[in-house]
PDB file of N, CA and C in Angstrom:
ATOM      1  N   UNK A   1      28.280  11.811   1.897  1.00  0.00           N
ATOM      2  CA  UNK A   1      27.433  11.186   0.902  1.00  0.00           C
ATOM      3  C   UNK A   1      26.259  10.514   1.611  1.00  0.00           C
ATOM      4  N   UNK A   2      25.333  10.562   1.259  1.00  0.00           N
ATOM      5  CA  UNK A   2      23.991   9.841   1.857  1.00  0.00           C
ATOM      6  C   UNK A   2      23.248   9.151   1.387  1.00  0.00           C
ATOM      7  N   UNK A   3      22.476   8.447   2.711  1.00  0.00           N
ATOM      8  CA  UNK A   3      22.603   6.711   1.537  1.00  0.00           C
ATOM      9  C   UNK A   3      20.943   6.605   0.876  1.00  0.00           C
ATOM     10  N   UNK A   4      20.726   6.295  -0.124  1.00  0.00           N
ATOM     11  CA  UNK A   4      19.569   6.083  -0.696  1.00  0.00           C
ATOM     12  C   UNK A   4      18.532   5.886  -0.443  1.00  0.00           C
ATOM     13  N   UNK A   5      17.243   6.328  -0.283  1.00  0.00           N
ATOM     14  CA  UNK A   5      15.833   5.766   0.464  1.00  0.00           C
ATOM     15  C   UNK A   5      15.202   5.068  -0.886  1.00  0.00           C
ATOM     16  N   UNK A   6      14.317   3.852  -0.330  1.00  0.00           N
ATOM     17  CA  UNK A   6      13.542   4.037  -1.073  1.00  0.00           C
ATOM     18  C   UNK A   6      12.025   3.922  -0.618  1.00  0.00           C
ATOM     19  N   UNK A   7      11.080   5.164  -0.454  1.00  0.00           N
ATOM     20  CA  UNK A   7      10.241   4.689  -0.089  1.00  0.00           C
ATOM     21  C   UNK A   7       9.347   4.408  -0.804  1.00  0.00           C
ATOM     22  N   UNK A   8       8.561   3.643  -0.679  1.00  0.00           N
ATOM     23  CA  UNK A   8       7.174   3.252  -1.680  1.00  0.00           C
ATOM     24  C   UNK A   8       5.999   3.762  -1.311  1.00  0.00           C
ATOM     25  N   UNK A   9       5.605   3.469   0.032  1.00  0.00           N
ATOM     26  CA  UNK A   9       4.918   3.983   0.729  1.00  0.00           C
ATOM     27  C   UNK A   9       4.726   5.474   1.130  1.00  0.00           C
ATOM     28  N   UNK A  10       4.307   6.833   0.495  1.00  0.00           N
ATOM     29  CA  UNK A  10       4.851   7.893   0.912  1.00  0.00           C
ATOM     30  C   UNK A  10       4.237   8.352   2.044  1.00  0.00           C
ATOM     31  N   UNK A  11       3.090   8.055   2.410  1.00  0.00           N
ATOM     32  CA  UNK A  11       1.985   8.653   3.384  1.00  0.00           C
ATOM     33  C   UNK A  11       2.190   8.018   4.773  1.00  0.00           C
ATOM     34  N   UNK A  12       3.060   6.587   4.661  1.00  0.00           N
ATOM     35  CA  UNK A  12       3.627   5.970   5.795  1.00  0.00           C
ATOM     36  C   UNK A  12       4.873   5.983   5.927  1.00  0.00           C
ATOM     37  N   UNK A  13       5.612   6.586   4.937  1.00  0.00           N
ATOM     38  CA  UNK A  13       7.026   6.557   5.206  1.00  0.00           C
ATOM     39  C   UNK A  13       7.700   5.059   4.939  1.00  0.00           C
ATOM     40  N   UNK A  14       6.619   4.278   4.275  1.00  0.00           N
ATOM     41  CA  UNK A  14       7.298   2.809   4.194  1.00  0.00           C
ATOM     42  C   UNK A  14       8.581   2.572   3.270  1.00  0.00           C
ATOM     43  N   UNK A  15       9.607   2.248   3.618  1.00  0.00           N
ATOM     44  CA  UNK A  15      10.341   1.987   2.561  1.00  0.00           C
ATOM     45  C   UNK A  15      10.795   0.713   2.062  1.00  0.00           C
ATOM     46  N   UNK A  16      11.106   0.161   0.211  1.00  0.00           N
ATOM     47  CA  UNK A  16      11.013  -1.076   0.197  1.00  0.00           C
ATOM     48  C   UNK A  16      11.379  -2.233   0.689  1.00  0.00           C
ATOM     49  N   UNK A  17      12.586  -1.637   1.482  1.00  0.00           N
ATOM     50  CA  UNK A  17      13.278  -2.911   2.138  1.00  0.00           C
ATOM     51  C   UNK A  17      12.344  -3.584   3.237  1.00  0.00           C
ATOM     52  N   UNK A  18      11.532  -2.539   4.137  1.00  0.00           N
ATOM     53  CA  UNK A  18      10.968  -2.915   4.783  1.00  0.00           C
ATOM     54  C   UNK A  18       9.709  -3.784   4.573  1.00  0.00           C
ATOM     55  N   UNK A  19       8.963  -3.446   3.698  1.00  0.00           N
ATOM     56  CA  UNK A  19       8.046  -4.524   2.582  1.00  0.00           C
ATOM     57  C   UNK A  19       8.594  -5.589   2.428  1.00  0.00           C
ATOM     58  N   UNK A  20       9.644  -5.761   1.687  1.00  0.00           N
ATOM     59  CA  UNK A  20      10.486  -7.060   1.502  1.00  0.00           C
ATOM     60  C   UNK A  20      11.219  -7.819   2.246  1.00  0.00           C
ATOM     61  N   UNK A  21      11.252  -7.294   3.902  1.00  0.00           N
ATOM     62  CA  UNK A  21      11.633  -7.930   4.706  1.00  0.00           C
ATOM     63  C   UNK A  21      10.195  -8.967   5.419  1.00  0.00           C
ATOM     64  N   UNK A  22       9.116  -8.484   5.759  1.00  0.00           N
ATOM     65  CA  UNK A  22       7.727  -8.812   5.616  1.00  0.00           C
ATOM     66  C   UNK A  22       7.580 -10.157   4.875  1.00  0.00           C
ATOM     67  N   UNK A  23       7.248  -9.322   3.434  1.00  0.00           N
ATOM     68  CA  UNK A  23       7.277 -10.723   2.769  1.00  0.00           C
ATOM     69  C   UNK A  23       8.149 -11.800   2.815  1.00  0.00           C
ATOM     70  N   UNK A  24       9.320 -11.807   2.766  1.00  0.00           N
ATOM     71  CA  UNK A  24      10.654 -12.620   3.235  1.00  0.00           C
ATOM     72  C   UNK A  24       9.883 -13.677   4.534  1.00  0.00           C
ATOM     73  N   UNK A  25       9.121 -13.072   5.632  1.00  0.00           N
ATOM     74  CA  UNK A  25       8.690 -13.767   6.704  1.00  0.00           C
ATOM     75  C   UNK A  25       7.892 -14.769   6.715  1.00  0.00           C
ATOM     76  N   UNK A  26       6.982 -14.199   5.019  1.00  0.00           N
ATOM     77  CA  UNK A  26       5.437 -15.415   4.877  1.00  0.00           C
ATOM     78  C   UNK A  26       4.787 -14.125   4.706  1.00  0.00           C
ATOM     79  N   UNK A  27       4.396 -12.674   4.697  1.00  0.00           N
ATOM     80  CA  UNK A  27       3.414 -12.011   4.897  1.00  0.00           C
ATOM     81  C   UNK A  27       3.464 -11.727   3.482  1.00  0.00           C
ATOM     82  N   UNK A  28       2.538 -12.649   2.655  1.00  0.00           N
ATOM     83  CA  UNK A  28       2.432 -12.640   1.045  1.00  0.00           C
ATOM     84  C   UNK A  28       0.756 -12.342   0.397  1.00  0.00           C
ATOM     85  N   UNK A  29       0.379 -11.403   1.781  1.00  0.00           N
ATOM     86  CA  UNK A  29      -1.210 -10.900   1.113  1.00  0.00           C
ATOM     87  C   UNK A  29      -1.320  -9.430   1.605  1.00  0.00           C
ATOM     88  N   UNK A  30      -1.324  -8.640   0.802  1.00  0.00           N
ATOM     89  CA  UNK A  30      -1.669  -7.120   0.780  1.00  0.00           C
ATOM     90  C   UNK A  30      -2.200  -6.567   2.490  1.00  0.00           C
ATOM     91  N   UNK A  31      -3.380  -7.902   2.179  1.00  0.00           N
ATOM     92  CA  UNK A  31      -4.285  -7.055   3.485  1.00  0.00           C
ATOM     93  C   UNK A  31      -3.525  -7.708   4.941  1.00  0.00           C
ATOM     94  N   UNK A  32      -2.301  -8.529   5.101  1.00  0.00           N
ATOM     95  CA  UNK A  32      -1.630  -8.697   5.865  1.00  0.00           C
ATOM     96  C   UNK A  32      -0.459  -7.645   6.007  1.00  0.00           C
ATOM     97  N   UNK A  33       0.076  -7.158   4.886  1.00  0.00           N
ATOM     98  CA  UNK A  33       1.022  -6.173   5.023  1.00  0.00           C
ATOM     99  C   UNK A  33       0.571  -4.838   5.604  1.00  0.00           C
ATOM    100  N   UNK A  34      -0.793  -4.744   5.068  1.00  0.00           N
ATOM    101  CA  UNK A  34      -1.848  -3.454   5.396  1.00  0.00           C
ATOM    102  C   UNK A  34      -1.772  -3.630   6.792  1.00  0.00           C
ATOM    103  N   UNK A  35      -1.721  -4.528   7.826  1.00  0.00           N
ATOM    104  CA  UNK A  35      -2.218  -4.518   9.169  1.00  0.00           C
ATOM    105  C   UNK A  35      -0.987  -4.214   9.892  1.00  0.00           C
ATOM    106  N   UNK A  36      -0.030  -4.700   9.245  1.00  0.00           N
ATOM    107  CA  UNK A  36       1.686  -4.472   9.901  1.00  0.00           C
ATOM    108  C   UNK A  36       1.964  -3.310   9.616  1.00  0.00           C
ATOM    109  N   UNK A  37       1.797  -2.220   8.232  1.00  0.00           N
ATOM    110  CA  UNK A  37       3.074  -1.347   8.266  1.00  0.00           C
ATOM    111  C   UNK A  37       2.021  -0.399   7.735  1.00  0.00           C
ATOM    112  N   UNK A  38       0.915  -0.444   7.546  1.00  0.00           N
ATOM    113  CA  UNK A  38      -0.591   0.460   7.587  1.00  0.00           C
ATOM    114  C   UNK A  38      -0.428   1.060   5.824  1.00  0.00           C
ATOM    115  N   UNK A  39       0.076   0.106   5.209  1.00  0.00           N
ATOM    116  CA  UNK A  39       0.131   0.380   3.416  1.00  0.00           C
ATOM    117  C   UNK A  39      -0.986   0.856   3.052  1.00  0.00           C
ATOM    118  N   UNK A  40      -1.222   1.447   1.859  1.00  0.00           N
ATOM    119  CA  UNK A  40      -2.558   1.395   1.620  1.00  0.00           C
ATOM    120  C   UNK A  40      -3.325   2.342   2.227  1.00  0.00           C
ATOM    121  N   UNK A  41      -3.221   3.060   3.614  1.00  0.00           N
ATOM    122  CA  UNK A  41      -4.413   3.470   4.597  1.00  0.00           C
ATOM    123  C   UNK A  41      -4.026   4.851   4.462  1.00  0.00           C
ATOM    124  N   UNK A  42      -3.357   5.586   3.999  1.00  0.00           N
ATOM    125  CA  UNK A  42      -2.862   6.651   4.052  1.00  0.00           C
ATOM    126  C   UNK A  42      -3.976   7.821   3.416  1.00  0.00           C
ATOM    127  N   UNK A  43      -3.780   8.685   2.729  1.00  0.00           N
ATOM    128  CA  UNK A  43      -4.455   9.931   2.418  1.00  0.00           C
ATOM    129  C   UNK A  43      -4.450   9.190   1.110  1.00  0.00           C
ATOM    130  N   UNK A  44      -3.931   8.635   0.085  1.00  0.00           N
ATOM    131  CA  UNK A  44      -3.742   8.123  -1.566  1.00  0.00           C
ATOM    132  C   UNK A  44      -4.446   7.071  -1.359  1.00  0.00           C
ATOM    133  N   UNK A  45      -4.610   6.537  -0.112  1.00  0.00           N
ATOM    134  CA  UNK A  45      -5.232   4.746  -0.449  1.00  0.00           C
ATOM    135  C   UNK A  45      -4.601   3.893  -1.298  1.00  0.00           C
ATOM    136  N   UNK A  46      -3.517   4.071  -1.287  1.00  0.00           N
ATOM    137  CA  UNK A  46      -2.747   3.012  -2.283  1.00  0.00           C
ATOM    138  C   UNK A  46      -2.472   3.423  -3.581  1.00  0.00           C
ATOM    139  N   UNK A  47      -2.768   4.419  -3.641  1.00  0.00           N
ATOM    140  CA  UNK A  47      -2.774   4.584  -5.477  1.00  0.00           C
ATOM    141  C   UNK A  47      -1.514   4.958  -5.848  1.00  0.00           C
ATOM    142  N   UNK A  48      -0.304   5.546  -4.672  1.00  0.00           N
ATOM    143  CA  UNK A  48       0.820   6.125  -5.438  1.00  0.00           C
ATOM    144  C   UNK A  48       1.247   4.368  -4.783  1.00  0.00           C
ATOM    145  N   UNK A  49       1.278   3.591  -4.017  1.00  0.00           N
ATOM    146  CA  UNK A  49       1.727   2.426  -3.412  1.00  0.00           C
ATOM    147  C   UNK A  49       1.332   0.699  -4.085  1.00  0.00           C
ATOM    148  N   UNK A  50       0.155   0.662  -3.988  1.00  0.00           N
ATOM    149  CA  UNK A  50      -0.554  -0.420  -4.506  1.00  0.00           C
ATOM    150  C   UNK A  50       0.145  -1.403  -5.180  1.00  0.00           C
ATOM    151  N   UNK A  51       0.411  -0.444  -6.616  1.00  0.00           N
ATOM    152  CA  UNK A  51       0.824  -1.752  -7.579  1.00  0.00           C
ATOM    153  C   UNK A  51       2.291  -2.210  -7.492  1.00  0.00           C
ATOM    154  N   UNK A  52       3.189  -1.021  -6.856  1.00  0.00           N
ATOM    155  CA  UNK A  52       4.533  -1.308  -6.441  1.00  0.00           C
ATOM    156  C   UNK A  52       4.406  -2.531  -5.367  1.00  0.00           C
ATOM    157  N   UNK A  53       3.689  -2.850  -4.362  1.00  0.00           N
ATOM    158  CA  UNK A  53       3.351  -3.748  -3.279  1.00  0.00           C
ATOM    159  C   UNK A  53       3.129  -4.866  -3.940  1.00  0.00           C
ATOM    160  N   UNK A  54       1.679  -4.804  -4.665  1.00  0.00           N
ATOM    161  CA  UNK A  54       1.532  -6.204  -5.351  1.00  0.00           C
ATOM    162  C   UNK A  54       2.589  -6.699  -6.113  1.00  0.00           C
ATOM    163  N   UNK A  55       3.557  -5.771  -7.238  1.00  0.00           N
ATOM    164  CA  UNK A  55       4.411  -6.827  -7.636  1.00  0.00           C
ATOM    165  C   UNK A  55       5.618  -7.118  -7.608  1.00  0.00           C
ATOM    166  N   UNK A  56       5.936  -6.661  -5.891  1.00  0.00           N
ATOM    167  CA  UNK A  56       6.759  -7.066  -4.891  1.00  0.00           C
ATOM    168  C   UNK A  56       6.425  -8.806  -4.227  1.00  0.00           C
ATOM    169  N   UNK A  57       5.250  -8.152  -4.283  1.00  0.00           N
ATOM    170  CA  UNK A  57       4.130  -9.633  -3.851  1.00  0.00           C
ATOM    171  C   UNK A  57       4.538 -10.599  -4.826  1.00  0.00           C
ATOM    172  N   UNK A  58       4.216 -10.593  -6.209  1.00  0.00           N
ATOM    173  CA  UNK A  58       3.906 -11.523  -7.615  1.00  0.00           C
ATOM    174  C   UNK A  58       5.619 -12.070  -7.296  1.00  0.00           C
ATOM    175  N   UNK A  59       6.282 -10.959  -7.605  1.00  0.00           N
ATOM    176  CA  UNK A  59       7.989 -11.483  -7.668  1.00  0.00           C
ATOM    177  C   UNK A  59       8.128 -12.750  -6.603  1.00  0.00           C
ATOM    178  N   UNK A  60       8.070 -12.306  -5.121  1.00  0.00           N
ATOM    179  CA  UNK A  60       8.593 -13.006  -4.199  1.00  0.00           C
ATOM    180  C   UNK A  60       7.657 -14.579  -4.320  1.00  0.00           C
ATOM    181  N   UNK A  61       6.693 -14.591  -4.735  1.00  0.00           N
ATOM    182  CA  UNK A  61       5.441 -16.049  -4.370  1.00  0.00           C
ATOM    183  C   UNK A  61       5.494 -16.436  -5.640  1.00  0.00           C
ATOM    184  N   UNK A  62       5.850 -15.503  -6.563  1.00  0.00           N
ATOM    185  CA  UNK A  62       5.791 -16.250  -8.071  1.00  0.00           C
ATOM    186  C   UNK A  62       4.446 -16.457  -9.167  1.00  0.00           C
ATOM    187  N   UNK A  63       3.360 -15.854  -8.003  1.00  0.00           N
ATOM    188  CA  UNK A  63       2.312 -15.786  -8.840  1.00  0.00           C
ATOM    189  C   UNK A  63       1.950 -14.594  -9.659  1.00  0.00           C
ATOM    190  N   UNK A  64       1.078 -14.453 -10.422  1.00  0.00           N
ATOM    191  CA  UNK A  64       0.812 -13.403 -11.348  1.00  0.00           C
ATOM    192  C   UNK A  64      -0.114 -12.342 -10.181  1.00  0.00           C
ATOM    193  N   UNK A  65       0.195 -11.371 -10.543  1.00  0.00           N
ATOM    194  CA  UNK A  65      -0.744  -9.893  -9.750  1.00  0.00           C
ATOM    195  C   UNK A  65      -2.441 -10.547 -10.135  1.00  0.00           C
ATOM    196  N   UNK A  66      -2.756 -10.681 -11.039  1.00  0.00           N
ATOM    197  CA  UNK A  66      -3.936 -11.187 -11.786  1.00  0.00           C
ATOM    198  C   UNK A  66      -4.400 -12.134 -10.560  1.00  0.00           C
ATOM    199  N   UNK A  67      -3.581 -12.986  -9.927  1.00  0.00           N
ATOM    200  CA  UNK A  67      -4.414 -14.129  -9.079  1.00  0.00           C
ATOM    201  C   UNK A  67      -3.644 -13.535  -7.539  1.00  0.00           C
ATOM    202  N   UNK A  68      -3.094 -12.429  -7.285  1.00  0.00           N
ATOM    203  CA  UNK A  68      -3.360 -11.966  -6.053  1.00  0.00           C
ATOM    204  C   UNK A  68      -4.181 -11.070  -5.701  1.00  0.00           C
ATOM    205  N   UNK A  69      -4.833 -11.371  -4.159  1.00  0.00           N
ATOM    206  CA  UNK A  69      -5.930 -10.618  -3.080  1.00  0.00           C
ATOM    207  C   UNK A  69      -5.253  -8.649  -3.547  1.00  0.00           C
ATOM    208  N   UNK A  70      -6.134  -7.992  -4.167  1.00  0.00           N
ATOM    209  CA  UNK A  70      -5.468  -6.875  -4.278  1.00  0.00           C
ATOM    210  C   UNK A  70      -6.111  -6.070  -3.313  1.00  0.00           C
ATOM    211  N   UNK A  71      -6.551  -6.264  -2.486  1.00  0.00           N
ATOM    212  CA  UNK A  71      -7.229  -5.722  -1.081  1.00  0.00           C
ATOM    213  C   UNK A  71      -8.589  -4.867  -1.658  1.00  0.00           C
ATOM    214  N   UNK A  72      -8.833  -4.543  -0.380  1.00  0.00           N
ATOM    215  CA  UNK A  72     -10.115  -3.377  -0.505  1.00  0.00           C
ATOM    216  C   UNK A  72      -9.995  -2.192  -0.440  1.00  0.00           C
ATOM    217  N   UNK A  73     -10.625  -1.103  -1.758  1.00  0.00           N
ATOM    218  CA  UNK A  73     -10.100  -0.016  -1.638  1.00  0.00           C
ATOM    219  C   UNK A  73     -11.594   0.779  -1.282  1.00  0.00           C
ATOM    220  N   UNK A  74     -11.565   1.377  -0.354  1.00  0.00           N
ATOM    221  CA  UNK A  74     -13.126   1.501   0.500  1.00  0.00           C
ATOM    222  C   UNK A  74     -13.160   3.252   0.107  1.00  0.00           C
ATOM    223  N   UNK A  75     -14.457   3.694   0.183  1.00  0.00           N
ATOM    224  CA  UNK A  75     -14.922   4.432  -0.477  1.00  0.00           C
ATOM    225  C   UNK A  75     -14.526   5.761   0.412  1.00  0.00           C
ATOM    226  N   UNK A  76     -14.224   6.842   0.782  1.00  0.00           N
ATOM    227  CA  UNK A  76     -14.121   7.953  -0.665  1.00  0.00           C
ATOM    228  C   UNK A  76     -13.095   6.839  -1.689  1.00  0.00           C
ATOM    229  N   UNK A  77     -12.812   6.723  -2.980  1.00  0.00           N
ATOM    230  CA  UNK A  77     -12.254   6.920  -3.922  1.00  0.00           C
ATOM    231  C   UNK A  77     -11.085   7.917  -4.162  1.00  0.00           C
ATOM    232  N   UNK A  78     -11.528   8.936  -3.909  1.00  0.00           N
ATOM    233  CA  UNK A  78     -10.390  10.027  -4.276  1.00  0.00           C
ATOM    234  C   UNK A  78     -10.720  10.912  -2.768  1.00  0.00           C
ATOM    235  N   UNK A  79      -9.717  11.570  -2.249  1.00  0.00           N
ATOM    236  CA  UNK A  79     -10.186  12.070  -1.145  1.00  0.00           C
ATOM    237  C   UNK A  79     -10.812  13.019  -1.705  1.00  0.00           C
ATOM    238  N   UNK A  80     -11.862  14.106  -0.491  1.00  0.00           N
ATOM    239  CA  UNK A  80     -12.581  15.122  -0.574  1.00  0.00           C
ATOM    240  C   UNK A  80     -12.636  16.015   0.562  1.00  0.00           C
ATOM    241  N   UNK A  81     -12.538  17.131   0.188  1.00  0.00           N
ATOM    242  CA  UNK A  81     -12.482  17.867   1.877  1.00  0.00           C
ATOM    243  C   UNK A  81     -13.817  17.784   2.493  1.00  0.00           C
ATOM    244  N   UNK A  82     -13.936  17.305   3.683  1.00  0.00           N
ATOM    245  CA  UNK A  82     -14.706  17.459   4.901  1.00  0.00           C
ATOM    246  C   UNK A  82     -15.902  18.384   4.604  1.00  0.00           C
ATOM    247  N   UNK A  83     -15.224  19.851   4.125  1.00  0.00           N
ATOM    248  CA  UNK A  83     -16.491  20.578   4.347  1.00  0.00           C
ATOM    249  C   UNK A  83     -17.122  20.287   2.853  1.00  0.00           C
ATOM    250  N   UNK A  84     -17.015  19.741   1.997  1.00  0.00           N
ATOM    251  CA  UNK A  84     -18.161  19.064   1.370  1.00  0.00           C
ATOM    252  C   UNK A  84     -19.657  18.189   1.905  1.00  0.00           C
ATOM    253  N   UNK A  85     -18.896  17.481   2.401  1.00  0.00           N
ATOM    254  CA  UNK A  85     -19.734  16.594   3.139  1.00  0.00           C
ATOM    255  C   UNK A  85     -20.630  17.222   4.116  1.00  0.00           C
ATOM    256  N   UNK A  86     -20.228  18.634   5.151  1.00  0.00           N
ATOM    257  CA  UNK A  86     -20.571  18.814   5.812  1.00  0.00           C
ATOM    258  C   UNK A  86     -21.560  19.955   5.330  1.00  0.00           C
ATOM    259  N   UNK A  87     -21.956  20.725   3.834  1.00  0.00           N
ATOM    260  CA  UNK A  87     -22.152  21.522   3.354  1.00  0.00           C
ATOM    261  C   UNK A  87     -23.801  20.997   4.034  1.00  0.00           C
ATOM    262  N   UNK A  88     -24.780  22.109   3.901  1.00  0.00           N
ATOM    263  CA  UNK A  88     -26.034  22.211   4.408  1.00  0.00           C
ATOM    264  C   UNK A  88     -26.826  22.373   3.015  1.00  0.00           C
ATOM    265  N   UNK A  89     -27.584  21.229   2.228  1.00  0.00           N
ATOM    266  CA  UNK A  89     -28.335  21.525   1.127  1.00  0.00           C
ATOM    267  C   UNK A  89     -29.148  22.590   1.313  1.00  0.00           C
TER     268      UNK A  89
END
């Protein structure tokens, strides 16, 4: 029988316990978790991760998602392949 994952993180392989061990420490701001376990930075930028993080965040500190740092989500937006960019007008 094998034992349950859960990851949240798919692009880092993060899984929740490991988030919640973090926060457990004091690390109760996105862009601090981002620097430890590289959330967020992946190929999705947070979008399959994000809001699972923040209200991991809200639970443990008690504040509302609404008044936490929800980090910076820096531009591409959605990824794009390379040879777009590299296309010759």
């Amino acid at each position: 029988m094998s034992e349950k994952v859960n990851i949240i993180c798919r692009c880092e392989e993060i899984q929740i316990e490991e988030i919640r061990h973090w926060i457990n420490k004091g690390y109760t701001n996105l862009e601090e978790l981002k620097r430890i376990l590289r959330i967020t930075m992946g190929p999705c930028q947070g979008r399959g991760c994000r809001d699972i993080i923040l209200r991991e965040i809200s639970m443990a500190t008690g504040k509302p998602i609404s008044e936490l740092n929800t980090g910076v989500i820096r531009p591409p937006v959605k990824p794009i392949k390379f040879s777009l960019l590299a296309e010759d007008n």
